[in-house]
C-alpha atoms as a PDB file:
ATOM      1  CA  UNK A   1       0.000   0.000   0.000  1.00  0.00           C
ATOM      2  CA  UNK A   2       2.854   2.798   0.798  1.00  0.00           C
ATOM      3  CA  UNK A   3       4.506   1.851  -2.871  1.00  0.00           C
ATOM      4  CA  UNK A   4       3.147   1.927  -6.766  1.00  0.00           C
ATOM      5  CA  UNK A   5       4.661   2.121 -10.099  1.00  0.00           C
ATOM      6  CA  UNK A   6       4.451   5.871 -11.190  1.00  0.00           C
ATOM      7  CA  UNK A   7       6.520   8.402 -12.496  1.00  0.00           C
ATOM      8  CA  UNK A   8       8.258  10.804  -9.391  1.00  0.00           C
ATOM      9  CA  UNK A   9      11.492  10.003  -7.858  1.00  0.00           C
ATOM     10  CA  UNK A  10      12.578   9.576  -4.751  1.00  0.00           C
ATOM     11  CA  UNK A  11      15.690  10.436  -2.854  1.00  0.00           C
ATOM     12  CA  UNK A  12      16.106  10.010   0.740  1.00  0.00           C
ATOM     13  CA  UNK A  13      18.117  10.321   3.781  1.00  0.00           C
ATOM     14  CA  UNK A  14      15.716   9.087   6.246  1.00  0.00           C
ATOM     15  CA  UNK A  15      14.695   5.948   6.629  1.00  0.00           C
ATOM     16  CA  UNK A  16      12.172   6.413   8.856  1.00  0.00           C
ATOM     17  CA  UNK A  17      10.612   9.272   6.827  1.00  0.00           C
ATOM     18  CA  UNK A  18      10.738   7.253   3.442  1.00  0.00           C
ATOM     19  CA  UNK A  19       7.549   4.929   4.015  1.00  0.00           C
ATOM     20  CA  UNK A  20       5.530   8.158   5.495  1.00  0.00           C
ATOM     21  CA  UNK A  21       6.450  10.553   2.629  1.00  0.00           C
ATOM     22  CA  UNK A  22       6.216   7.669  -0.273  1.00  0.00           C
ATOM     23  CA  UNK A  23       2.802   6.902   1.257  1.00  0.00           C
ATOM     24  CA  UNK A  24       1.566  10.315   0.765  1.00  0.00           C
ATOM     25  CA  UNK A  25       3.274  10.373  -2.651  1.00  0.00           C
ATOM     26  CA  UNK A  26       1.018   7.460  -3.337  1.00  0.00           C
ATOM     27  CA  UNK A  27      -2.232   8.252  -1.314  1.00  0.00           C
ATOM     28  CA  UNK A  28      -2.373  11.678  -3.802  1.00  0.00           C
ATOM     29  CA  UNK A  29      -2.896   9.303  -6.968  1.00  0.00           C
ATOM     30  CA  UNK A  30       1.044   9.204  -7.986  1.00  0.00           C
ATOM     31  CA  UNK A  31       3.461   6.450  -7.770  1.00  0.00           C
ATOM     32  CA  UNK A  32       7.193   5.971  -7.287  1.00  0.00           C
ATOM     33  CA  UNK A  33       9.773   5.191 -10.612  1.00  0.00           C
ATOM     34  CA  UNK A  34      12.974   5.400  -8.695  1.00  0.00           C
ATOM     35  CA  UNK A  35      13.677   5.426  -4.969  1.00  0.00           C
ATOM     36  CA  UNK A  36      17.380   6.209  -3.862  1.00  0.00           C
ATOM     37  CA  UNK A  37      18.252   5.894  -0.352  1.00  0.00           C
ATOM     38  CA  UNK A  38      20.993   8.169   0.341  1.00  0.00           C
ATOM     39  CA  UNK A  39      21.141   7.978   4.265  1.00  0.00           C
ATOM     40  CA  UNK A  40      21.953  10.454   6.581  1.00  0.00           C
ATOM     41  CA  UNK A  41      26.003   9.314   7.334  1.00  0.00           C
ATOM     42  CA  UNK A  42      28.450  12.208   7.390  1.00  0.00           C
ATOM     43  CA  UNK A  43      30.618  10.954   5.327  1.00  0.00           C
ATOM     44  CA  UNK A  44      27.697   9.296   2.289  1.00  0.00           C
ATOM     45  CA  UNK A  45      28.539   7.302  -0.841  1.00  0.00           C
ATOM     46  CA  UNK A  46      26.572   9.373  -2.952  1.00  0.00           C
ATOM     47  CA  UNK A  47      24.987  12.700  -2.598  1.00  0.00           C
ATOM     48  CA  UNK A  48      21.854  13.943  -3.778  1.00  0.00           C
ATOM     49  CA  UNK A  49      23.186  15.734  -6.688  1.00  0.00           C
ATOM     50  CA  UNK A  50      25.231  12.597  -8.501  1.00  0.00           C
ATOM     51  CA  UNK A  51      21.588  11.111  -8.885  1.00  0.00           C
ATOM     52  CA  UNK A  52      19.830  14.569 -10.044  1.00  0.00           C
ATOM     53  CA  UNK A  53      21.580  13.525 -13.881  1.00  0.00           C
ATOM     54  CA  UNK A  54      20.252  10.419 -13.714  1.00  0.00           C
ATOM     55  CA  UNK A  55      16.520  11.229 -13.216  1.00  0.00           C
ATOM     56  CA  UNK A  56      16.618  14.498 -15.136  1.00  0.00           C
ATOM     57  CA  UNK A  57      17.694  11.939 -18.310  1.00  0.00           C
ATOM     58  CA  UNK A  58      14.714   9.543 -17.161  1.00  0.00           C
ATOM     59  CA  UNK A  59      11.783   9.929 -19.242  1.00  0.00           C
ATOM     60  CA  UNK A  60       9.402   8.069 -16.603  1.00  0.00           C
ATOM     61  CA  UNK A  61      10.416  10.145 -14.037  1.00  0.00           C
ATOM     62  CA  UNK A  62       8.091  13.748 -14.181  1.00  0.00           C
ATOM     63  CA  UNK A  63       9.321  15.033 -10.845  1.00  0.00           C
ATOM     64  CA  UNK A  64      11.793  14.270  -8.010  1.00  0.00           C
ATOM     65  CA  UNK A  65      11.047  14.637  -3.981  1.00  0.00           C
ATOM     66  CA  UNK A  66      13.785  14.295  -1.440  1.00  0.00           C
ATOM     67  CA  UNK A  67      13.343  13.876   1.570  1.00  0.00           C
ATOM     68  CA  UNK A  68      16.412  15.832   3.125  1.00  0.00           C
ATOM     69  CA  UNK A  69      17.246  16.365   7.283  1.00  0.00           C
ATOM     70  CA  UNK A  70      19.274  18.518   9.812  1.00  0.00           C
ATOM     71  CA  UNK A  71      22.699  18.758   8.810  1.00  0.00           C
ATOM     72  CA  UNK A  72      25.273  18.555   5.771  1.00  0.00           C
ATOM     73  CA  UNK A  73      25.097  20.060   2.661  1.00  0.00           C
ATOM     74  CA  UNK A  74      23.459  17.832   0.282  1.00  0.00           C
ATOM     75  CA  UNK A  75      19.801  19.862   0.030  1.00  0.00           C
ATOM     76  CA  UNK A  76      21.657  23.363  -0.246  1.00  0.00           C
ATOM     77  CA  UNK A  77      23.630  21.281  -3.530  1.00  0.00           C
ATOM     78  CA  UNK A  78      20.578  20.395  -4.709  1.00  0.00           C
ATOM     79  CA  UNK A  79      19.431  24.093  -5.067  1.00  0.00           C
ATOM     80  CA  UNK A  80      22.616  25.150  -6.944  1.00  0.00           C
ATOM     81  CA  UNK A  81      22.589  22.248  -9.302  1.00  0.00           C
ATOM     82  CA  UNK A  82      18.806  23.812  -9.799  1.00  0.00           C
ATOM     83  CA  UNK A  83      19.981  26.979 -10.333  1.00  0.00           C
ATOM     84  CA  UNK A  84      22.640  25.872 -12.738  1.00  0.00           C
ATOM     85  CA  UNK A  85      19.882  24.312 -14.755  1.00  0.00           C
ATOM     86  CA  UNK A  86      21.876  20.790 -14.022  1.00  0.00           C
ATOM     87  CA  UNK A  87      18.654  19.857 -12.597  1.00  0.00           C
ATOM     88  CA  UNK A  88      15.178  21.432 -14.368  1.00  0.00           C
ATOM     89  CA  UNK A  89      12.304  18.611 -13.533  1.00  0.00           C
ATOM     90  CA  UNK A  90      10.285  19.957 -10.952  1.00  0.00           C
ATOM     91  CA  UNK A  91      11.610  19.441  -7.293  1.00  0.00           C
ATOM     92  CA  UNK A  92       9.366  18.843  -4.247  1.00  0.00           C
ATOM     93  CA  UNK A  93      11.515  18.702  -0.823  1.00  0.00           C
ATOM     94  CA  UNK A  94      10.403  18.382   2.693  1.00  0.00           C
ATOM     95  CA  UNK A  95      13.021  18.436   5.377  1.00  0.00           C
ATOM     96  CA  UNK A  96      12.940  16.309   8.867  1.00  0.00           C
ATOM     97  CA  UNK A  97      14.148  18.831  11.715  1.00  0.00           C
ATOM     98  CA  UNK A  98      12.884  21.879  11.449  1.00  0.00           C
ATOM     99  CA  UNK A  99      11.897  22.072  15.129  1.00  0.00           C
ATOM    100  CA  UNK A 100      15.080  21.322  16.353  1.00  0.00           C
ATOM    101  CA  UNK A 101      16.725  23.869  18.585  1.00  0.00           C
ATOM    102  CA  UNK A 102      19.436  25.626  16.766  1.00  0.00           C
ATOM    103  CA  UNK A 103      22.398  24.953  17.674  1.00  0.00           C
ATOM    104  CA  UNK A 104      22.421  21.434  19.669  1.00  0.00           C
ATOM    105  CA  UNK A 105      23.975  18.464  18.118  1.00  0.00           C
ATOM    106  CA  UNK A 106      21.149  16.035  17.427  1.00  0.00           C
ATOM    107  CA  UNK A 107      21.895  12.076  18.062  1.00  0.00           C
ATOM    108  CA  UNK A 108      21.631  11.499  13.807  1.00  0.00           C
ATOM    109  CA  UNK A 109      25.281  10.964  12.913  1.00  0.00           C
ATOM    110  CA  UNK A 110      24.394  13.704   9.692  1.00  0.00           C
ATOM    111  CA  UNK A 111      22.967  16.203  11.843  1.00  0.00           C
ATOM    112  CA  UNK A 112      25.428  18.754  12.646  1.00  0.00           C
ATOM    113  CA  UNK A 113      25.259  21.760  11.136  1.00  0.00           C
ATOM    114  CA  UNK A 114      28.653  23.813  10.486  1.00  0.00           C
ATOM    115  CA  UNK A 115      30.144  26.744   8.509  1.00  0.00           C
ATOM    116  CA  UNK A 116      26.587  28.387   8.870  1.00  0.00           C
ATOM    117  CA  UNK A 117      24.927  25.518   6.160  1.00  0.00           C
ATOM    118  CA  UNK A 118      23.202  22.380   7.049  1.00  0.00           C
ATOM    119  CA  UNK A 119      20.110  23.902   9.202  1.00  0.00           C
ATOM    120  CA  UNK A 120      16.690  23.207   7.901  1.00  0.00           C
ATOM    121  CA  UNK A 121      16.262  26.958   7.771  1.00  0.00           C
ATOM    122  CA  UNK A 122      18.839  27.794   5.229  1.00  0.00           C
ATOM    123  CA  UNK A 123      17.843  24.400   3.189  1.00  0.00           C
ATOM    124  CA  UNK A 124      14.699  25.249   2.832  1.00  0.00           C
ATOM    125  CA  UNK A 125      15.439  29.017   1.930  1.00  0.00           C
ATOM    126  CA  UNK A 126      18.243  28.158  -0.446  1.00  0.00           C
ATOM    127  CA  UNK A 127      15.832  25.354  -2.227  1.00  0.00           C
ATOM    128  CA  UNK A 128      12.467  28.035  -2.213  1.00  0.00           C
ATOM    129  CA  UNK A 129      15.076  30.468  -3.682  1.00  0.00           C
ATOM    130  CA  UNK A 130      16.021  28.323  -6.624  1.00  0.00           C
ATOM    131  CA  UNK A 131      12.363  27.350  -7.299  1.00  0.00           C
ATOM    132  CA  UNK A 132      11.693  23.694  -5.353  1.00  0.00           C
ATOM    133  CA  UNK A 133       8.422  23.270  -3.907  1.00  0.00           C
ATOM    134  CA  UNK A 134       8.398  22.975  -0.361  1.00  0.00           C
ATOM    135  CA  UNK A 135       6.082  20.458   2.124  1.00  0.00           C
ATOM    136  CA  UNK A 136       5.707  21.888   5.630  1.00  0.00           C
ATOM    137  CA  UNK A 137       4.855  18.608   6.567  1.00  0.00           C
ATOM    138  CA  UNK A 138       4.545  14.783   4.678  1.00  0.00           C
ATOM    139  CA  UNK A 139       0.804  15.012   3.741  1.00  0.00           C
ATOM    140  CA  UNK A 140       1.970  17.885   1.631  1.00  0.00           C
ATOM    141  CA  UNK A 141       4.046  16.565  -0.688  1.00  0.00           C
ATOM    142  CA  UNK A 142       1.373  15.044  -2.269  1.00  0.00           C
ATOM    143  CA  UNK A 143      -0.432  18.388  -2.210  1.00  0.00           C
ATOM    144  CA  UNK A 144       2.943  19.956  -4.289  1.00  0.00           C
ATOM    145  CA  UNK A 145       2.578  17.306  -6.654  1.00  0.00           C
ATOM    146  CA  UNK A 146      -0.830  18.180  -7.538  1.00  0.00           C
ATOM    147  CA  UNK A 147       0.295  21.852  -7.732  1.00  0.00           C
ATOM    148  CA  UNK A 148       2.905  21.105 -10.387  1.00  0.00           C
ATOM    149  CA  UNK A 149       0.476  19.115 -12.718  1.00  0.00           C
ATOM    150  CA  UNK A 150      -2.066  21.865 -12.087  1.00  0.00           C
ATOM    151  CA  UNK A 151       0.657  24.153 -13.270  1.00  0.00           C
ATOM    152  CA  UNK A 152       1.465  22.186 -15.997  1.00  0.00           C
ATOM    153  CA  UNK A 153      -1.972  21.860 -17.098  1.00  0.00           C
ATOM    154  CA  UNK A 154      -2.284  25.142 -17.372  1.00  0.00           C
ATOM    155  CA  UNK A 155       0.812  25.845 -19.916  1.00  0.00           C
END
């Protein structure tokens, strides 16, 4: 029930938020064609933007969510390869964390936030900036997926 074949991709670095965000995905009438589980390690064997190629050249994937968290750099990349046109398929992103007190190091081994990147704040400011649609909360994703065929619909 949380997965179908459909066409938006999925990239994740929480486990625990992958089955509630899919099942939204799929509970809004879409289904999955890719899901990539990144993790949320400090030190990752691939990052969010080595897969953005690959789904921007798939032509049964319409639109990518991540599913990003406190800490690292991965969802502020994301934005730049958006603004360097690397990535143009629209971009849905909700972030774990954003209630976490600024500043404390959270038990997640990714969740420390240095150099002034990795908060949820600045993620989710650097990916509005560069044009991703943002969920507040899970049950929105599929709500920003409906948006961007709306949207579409309309052009």
């Amino acid at each position: 029930r949380v997965y179908k074949p459909g066409r938006i991709g999925i990239m994740t670095r929480s486990g625990s938020l992958t089955n509630e965000v899919t099942s939204m995905v799929v509970s809004s009438g879409f289904g999955v064609s890719t899901l990539v589980g990144i993790g949320g390690d400090p030190v990752p064997g691939t990052r969010f933007v080595e897969m953005l190629p690959m789904y921007e050249a798939d032509e049964d994937t319409d639109a990518v969510v991540i599913i990003g968290e406190l800490g690292g750099t991965m969802e502020e990349e994301v934005a730049e390869a958006i603004n360097s046109r690397i990535f143009t398929k629209p971009l849905v992103a909700f972030l774990g964390g954003v209630t976490a007190p600024p500043g404390k190091k959270m038990g997640h081994a990714g969740a420390i936030s240095t150099g002034g990147k990795g908060t949820v704040k600045g993620k989710i400011e650097a990916l509005r900036s560069a044009g991703a649609y943002i969920a507040e909360r899970p049950r929105l994703v599929g709500t920003c997926l409906q948006e961007i065929v709306q949207e579409k619909q309309k052009k």
